[in-house]
C-alpha atoms as a PDB file:
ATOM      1  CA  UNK A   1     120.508 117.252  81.314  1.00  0.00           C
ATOM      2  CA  UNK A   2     118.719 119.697  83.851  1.00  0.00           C
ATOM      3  CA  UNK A   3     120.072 121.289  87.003  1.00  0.00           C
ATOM      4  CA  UNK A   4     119.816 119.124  89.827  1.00  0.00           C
ATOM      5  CA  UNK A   5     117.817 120.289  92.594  1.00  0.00           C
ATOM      6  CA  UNK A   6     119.199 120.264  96.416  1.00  0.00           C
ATOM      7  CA  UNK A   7     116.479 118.603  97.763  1.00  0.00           C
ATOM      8  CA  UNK A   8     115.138 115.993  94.980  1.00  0.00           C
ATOM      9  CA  UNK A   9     111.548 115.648  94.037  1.00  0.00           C
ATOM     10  CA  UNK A  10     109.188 114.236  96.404  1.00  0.00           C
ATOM     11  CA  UNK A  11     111.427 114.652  99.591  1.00  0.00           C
ATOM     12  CA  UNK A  12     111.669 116.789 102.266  1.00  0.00           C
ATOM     13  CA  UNK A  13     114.485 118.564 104.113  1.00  0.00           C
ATOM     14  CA  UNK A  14     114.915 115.764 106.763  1.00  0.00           C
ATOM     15  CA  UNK A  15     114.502 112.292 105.671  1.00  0.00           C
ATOM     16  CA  UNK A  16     115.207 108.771 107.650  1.00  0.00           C
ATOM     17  CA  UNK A  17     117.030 106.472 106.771  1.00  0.00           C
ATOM     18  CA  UNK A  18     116.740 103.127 108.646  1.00  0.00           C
ATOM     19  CA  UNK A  19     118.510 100.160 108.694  1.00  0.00           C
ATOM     20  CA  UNK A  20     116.768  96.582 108.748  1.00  0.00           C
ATOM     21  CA  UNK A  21     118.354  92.912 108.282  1.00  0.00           C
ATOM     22  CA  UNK A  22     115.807  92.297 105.431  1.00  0.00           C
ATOM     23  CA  UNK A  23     114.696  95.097 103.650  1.00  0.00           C
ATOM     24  CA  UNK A  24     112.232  93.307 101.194  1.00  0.00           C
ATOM     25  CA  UNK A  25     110.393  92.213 103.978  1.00  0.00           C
ATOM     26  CA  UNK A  26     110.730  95.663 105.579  1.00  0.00           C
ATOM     27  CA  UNK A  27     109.261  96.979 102.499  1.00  0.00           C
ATOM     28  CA  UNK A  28     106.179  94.558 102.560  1.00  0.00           C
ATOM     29  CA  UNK A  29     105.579  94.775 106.459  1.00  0.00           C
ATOM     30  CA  UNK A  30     105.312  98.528 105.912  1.00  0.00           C
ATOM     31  CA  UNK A  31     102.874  98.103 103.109  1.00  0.00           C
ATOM     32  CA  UNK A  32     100.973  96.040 105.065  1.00  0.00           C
ATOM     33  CA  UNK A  33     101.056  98.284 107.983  1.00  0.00           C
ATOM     34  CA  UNK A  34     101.305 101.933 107.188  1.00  0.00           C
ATOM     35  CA  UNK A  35      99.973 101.572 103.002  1.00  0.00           C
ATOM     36  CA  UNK A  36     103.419 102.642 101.865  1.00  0.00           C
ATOM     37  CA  UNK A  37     104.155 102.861  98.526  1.00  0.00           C
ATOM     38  CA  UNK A  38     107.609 101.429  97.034  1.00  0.00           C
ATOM     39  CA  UNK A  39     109.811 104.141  95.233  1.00  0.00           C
ATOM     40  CA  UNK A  40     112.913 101.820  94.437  1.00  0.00           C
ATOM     41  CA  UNK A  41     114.279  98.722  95.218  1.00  0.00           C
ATOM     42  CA  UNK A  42     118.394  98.770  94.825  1.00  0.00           C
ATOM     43  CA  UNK A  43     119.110  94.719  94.448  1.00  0.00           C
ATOM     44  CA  UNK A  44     122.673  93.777  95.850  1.00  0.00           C
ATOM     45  CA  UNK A  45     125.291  91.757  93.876  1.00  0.00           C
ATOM     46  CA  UNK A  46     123.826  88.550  94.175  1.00  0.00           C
ATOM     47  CA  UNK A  47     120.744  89.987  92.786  1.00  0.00           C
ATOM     48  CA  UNK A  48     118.040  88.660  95.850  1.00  0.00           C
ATOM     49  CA  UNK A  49     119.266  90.806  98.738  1.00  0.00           C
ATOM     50  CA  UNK A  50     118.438  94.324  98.955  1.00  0.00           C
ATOM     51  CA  UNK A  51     121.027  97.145  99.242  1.00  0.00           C
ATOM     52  CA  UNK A  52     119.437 100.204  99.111  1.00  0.00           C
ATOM     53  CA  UNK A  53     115.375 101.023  99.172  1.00  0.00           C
ATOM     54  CA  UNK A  54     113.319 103.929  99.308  1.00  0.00           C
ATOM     55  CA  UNK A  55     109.542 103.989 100.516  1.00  0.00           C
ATOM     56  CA  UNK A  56     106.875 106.480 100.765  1.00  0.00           C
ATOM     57  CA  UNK A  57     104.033 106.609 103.932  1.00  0.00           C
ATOM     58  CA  UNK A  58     101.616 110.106 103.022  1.00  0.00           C
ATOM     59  CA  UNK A  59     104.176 112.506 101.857  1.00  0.00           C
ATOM     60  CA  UNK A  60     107.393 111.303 103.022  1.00  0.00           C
ATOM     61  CA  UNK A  61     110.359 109.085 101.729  1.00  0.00           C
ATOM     62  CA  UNK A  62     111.958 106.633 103.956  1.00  0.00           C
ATOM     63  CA  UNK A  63     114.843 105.189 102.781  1.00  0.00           C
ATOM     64  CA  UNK A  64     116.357 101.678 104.180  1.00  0.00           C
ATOM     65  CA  UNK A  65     119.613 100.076 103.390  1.00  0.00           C
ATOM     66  CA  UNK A  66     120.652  96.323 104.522  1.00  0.00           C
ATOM     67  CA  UNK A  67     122.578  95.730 108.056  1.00  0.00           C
ATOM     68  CA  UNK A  68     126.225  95.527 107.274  1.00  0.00           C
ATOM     69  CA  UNK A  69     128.296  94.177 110.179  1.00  0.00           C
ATOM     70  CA  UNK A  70     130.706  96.795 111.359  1.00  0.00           C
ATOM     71  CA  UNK A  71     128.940  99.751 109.088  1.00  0.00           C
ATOM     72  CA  UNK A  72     125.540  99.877 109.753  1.00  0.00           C
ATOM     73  CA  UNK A  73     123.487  98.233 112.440  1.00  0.00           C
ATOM     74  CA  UNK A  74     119.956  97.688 113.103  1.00  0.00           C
ATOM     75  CA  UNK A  75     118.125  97.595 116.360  1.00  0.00           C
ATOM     76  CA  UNK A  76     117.286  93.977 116.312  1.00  0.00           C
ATOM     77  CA  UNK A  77     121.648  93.548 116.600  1.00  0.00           C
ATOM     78  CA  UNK A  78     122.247  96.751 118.661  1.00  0.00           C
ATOM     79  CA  UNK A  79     119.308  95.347 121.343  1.00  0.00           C
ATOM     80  CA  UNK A  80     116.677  98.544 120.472  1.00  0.00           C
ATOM     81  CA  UNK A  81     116.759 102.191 119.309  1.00  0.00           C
ATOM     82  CA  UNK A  82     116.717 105.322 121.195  1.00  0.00           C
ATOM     83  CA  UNK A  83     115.177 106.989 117.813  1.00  0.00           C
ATOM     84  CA  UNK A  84     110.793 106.992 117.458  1.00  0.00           C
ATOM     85  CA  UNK A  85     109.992 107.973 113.896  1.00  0.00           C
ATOM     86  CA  UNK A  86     106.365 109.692 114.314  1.00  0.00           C
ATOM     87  CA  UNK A  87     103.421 109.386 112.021  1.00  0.00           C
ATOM     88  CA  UNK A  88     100.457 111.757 111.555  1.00  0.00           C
ATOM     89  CA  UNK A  89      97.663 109.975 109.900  1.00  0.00           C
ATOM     90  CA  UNK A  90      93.868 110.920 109.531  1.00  0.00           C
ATOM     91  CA  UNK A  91      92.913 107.716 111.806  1.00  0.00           C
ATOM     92  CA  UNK A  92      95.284 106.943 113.908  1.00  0.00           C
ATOM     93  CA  UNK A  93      93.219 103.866 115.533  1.00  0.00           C
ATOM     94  CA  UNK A  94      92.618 102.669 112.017  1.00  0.00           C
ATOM     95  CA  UNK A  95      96.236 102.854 111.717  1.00  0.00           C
ATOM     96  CA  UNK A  96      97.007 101.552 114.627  1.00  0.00           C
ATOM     97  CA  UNK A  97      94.927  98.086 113.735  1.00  0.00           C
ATOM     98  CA  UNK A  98      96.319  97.997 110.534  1.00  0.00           C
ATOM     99  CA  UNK A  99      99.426  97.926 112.085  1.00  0.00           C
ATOM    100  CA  UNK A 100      99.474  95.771 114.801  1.00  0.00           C
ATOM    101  CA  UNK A 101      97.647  92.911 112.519  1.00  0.00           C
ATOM    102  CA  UNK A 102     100.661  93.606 110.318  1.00  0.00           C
ATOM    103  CA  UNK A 103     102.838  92.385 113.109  1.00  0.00           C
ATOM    104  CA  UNK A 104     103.973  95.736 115.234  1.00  0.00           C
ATOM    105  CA  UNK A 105     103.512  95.387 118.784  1.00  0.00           C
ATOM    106  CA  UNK A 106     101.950  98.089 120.950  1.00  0.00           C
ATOM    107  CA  UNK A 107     104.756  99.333 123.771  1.00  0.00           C
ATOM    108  CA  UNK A 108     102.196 102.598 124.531  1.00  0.00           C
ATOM    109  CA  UNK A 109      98.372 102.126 124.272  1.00  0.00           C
ATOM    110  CA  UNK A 110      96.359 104.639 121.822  1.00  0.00           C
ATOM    111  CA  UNK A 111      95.306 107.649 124.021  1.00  0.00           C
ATOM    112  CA  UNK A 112      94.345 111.489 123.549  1.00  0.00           C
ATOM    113  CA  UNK A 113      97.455 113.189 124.859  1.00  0.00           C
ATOM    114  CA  UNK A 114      97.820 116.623 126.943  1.00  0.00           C
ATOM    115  CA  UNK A 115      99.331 118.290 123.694  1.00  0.00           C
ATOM    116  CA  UNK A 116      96.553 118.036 121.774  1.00  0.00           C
ATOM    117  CA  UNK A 117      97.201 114.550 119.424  1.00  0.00           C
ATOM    118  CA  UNK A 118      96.074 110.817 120.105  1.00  0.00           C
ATOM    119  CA  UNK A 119      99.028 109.154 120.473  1.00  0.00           C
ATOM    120  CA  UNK A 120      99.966 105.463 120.383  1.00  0.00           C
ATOM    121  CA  UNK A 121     103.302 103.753 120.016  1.00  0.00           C
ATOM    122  CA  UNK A 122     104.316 100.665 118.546  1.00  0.00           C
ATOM    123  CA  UNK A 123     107.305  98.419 117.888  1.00  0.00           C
ATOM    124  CA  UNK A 124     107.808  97.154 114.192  1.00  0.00           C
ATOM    125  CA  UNK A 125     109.062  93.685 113.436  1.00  0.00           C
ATOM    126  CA  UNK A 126     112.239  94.639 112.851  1.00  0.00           C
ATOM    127  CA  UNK A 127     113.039  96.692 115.694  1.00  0.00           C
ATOM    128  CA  UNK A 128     112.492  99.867 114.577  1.00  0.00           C
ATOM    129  CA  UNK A 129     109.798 102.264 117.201  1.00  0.00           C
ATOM    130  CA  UNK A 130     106.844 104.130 115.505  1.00  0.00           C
ATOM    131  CA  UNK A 131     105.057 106.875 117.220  1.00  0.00           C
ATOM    132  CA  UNK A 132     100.915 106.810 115.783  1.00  0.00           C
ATOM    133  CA  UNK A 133      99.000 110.086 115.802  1.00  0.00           C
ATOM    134  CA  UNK A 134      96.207 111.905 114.839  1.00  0.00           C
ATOM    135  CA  UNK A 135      95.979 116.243 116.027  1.00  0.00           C
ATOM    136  CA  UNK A 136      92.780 116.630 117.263  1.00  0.00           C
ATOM    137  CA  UNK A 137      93.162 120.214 119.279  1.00  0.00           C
ATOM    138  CA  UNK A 138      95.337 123.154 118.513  1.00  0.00           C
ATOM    139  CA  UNK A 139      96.487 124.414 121.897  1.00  0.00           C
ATOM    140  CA  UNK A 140      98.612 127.380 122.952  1.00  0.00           C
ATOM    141  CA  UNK A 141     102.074 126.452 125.017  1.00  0.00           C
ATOM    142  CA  UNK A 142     100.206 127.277 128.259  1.00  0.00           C
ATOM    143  CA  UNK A 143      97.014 125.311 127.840  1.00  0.00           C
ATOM    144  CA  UNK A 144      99.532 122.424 127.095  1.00  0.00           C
ATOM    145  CA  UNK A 145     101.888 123.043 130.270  1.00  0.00           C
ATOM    146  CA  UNK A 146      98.896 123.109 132.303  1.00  0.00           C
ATOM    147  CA  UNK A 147      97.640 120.358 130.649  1.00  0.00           C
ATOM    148  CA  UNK A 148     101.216 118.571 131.253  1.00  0.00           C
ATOM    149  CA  UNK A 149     100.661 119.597 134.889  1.00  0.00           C
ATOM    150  CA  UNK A 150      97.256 118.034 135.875  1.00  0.00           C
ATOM    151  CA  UNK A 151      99.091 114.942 133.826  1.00  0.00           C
ATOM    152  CA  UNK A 152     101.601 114.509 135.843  1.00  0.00           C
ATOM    153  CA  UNK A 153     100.581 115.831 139.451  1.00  0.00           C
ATOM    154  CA  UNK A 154     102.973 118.705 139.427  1.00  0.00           C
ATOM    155  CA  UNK A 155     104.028 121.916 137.794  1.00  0.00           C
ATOM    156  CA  UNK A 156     105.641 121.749 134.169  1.00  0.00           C
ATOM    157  CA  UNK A 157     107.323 124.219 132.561  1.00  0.00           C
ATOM    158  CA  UNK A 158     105.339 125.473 129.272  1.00  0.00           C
ATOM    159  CA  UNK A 159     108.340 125.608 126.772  1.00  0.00           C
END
């Protein structure tokens, strides 16, 4: 037996952990649509649902766990999510495609930003709100709040 290490192999120091109705097809929509790869796949007691499951999109883990009334919610019962769970990707149009054939559906358009990214966002099938982008320009804090300020037709403060 080795020593454990605090943050286990493969993940990072923050890591979501979202919470779906059906995680197996969670896990397959986000194959589809982001080319994740399935880490583990916890089966509950009656050996078809899934309890707890772990997936990984570029370099990250995402773990999911089935809704459990009066626990844990998801957004399709709670009505949304205030929570956007961003994505840097090579491509982000490519991504974007990919995702939206998968079933996602766009709630903000692909578009280069004023900070520097192309930036989409898109709604998942299961509630759940995904933020798609590529960095295309490092910019200082005052490019981007002048930036923000031709954006938005008024001054913006650059931190």
């Amino acid at each position: 037996m080795g020593t454990a290490h605090p943050i286990p192999e493969g993940f990072h120091t923050v890591t979501p952990h979202i919470v779906v109705k059906d995680p197996g097809a969670a896990i397959d929509f986000y194959k589809k649509a982001f080319g994740a790869e399935e880490i583990c796949r916890m089966p509950g007691p009656d050996g078809k649902s899934v309890v707890h499951a772990e997936i990984k999109i570029g370099d990250s883990v995402i773990m999911m766990g089935a809704e459990y009334p009066g626990m844990t919610q998801s957004p399709e019962s709670l009505g949304g999510t205030p929570v956007t769970i961003n994505l840097y990707v090579n491509d982000c149009d490519a991504t974007f495609k990919r995702a939206v054939d998968a079933g996602a559906s766009v709630t903000m358009p692909l578009a280069d930003q004023f900070w520097g990214d192309r930036y989409g966002k898109l709604k998942d099938p299961f509630g759940h709100e995904w933020s798609i982008a590529t960095h295309k320009e490092d910019l200082s804090p005052e490019e981007i709040g002048k930036r923000a300020a031709a954006a938005f037709g008024k001054d913006c403060p650059s931190s």
